[in-house]
C-alpha atoms as a PDB file:
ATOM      1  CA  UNK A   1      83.968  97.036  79.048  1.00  0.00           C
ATOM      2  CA  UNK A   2      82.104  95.410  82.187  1.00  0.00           C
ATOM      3  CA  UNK A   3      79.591  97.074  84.183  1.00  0.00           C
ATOM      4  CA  UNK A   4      79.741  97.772  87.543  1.00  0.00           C
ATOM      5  CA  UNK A   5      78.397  95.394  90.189  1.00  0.00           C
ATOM      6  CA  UNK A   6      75.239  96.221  91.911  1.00  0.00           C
ATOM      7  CA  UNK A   7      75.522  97.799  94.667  1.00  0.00           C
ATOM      8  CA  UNK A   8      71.741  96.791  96.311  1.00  0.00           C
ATOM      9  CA  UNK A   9      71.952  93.414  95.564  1.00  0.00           C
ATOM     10  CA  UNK A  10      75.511  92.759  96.706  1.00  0.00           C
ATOM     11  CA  UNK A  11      76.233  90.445  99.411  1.00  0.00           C
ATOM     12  CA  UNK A  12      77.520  92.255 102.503  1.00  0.00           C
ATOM     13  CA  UNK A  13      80.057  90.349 104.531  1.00  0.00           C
ATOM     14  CA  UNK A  14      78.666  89.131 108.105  1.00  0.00           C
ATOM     15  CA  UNK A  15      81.317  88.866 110.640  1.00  0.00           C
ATOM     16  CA  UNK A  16      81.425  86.562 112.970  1.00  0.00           C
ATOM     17  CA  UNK A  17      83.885  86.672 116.259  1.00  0.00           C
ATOM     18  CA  UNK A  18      86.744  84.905 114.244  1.00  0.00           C
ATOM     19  CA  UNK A  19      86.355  87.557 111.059  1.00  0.00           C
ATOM     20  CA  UNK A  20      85.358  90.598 112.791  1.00  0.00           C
ATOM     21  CA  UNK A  21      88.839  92.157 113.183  1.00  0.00           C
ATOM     22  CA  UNK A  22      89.839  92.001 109.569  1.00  0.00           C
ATOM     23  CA  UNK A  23      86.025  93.126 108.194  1.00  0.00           C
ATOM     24  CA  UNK A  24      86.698  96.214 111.563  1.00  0.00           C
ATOM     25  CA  UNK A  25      90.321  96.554 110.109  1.00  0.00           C
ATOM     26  CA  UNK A  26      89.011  96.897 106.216  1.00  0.00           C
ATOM     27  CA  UNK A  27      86.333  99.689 107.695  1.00  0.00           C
ATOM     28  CA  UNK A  28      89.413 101.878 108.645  1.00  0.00           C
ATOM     29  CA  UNK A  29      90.522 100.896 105.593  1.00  0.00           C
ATOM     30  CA  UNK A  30      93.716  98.892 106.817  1.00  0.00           C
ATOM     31  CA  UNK A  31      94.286  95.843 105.919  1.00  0.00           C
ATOM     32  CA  UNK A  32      95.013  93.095 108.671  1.00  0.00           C
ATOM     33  CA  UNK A  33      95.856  89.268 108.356  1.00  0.00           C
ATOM     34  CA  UNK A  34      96.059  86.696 111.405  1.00  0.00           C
ATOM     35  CA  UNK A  35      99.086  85.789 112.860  1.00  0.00           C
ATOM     36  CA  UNK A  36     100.454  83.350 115.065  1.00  0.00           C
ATOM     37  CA  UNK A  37     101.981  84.607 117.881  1.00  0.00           C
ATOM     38  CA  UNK A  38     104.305  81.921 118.578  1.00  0.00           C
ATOM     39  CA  UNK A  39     105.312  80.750 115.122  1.00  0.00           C
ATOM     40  CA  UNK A  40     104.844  84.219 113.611  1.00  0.00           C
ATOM     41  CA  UNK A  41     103.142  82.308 110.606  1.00  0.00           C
ATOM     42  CA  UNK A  42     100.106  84.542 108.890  1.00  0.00           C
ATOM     43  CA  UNK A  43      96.646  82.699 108.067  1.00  0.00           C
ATOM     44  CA  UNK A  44      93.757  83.985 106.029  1.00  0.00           C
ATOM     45  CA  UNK A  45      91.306  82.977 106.115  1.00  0.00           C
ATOM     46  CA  UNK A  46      91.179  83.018 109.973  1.00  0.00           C
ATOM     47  CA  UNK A  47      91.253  80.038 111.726  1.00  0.00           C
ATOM     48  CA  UNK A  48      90.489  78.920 115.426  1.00  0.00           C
ATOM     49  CA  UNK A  49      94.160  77.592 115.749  1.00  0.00           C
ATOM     50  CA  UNK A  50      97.681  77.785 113.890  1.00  0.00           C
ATOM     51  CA  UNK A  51      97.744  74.698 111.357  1.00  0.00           C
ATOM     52  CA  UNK A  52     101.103  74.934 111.900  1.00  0.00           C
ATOM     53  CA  UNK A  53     102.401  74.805 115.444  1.00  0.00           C
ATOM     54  CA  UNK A  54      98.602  74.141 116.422  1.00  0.00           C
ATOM     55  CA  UNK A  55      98.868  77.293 119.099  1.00  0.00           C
ATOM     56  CA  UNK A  56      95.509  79.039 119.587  1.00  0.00           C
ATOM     57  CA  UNK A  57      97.303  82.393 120.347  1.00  0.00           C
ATOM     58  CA  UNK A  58      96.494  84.099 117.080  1.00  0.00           C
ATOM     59  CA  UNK A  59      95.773  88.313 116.618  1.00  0.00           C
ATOM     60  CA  UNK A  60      95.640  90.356 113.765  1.00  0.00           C
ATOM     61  CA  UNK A  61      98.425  92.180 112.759  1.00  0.00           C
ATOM     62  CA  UNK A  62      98.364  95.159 109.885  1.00  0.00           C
ATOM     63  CA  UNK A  63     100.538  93.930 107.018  1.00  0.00           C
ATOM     64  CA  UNK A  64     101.570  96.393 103.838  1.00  0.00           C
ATOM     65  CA  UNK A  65      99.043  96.061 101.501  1.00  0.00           C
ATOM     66  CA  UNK A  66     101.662  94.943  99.123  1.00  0.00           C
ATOM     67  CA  UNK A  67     101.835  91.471  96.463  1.00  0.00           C
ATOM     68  CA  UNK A  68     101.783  90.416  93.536  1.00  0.00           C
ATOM     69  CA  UNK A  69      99.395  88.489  91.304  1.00  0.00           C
ATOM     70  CA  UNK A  70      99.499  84.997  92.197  1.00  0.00           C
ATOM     71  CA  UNK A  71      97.004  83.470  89.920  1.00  0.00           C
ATOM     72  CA  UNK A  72      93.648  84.840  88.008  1.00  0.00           C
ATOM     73  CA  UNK A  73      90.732  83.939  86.219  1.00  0.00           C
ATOM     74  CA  UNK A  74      88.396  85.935  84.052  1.00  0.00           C
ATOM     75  CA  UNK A  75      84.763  84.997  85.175  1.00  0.00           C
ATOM     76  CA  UNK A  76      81.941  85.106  82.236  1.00  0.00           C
ATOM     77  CA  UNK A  77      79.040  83.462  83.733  1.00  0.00           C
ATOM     78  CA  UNK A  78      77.761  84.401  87.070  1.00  0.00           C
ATOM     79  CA  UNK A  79      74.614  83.251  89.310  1.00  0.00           C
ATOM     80  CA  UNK A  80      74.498  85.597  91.632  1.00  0.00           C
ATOM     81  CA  UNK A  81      72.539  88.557  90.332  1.00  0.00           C
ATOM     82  CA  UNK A  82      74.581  91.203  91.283  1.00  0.00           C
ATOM     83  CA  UNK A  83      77.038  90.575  89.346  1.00  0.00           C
ATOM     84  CA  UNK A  84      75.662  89.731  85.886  1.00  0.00           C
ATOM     85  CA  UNK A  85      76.014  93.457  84.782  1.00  0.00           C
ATOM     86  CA  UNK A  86      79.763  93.315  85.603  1.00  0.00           C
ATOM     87  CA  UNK A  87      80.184  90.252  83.344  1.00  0.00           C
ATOM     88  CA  UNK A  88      83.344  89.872  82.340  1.00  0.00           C
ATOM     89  CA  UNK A  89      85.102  89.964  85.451  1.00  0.00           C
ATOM     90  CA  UNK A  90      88.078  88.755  87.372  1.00  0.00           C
ATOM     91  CA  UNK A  91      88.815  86.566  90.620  1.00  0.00           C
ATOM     92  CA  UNK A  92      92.292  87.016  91.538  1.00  0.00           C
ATOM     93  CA  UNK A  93      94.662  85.437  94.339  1.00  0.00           C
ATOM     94  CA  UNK A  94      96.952  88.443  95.474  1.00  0.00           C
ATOM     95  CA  UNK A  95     100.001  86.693  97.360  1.00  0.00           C
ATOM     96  CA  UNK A  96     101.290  89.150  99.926  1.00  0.00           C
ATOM     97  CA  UNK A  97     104.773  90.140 100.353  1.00  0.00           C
ATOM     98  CA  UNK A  98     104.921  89.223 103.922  1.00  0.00           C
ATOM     99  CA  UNK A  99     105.193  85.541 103.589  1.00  0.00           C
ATOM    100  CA  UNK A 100     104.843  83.076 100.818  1.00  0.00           C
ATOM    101  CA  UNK A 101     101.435  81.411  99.913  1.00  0.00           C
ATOM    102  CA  UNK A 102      99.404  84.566 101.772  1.00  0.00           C
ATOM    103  CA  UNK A 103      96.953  84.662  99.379  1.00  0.00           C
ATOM    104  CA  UNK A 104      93.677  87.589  99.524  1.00  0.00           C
ATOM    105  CA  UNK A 105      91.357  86.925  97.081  1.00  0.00           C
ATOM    106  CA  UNK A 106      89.522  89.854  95.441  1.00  0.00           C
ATOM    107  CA  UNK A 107      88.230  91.473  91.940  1.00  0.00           C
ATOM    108  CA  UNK A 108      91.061  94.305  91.187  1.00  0.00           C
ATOM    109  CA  UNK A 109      87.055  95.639  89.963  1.00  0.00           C
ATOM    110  CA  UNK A 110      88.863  99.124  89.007  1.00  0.00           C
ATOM    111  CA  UNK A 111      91.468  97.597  86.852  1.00  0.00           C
ATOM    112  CA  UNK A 112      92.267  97.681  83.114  1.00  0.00           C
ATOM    113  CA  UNK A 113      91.964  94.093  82.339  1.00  0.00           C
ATOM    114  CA  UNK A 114      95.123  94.127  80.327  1.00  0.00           C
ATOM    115  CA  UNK A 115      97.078  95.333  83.447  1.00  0.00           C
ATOM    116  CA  UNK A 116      95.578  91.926  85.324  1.00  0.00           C
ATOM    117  CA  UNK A 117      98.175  89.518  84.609  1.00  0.00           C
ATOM    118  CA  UNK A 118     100.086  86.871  86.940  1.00  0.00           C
ATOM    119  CA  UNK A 119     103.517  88.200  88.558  1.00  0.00           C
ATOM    120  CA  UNK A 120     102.214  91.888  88.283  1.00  0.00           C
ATOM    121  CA  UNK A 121     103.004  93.911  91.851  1.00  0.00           C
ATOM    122  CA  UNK A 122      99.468  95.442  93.471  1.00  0.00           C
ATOM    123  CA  UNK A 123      98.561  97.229  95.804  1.00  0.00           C
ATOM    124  CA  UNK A 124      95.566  97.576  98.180  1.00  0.00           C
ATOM    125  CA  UNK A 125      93.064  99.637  98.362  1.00  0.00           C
ATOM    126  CA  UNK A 126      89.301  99.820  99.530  1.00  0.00           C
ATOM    127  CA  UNK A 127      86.387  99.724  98.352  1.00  0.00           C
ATOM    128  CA  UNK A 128      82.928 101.036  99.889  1.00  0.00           C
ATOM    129  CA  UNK A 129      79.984  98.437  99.042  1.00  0.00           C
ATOM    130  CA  UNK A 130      77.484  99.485 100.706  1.00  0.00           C
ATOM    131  CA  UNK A 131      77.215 102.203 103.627  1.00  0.00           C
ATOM    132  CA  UNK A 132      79.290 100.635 106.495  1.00  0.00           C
ATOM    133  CA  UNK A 133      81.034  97.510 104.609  1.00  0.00           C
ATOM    134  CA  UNK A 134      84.293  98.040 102.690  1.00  0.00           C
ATOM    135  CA  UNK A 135      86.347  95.588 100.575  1.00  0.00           C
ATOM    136  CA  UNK A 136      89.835  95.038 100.794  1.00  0.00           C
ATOM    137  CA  UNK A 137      90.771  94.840  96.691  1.00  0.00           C
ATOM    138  CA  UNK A 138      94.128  95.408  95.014  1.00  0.00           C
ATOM    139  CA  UNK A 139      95.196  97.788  92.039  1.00  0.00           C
ATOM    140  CA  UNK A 140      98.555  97.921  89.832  1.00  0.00           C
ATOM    141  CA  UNK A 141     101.333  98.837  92.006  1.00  0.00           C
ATOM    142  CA  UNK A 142     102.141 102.639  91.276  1.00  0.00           C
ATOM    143  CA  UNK A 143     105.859 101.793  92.013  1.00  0.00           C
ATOM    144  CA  UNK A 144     107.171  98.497  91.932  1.00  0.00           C
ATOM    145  CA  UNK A 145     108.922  96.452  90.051  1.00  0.00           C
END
């Protein structure tokens, strides 16, 4: 079984005036995602202007927390040194339920591995990395099919 990553030598995210709402929203642990308010089409990462209708009236809205695995990998080698002690781990695309290709990356870190498969429903939930900063991540859905 992996180890846990290291907390001290963890990145920390660094928002910026285009990320800070959704790093602000994951510190009350909610999760929020861009939207466009004309086209009403979600975009994470944020972005400066809708790729789609090309408006630049974008906000973050709070969406459910709720997907399903879109696609996964199991990570065995790792450069950055906080994470060699948690060797195996996973990268996962969660799509959200809100609109097709949403896709949150994250690390499902508290998951059995054998529960980490593509098509299974999650859930989100948060996860303190160091004092102040908390990670949106996803765990098996407790009830969904």
């Amino acid at each position: 079984m992996p180890g846990k990553i290291q907390s001290s030598l963890r990145p920390v995210p660094v928002p910026d005036d285009l990320t800070r709402p959704y790093w602000d929203g994951a510190k009350e642990r909610r999760l929020v995602i861009q939207r466009c308010q004309e086209c009403k089409t979600y975009w994470h990462p944020p972005l400066h202007q809708c790729m789609r209708c090309e408006s630049r009236n974008l906000t973050f809205e709070q969406v459910s927390g709720q997907g399903r695995i879109y696609s996964c990998i199991r990570v065995h080698d790792s450069q950055i040194k906080a994470f060699v002690d948690a060797l195996p781990y996973f990268v996962v695309h969660v799509e959200l339920d809100e609109q097709p290709w949403l896709l949150v990356t994250c690390n499902m870190a508290e998951a059995d591995p054998s529960e980490i498969e593509i098509g299974a429903t999650v859930e989100v939930t948060f996860e303190e990395i160091s004092e102040g900063h908390f990670l949106p991540d996803f765990k098996p859905a407790a009830h969904r099919g």
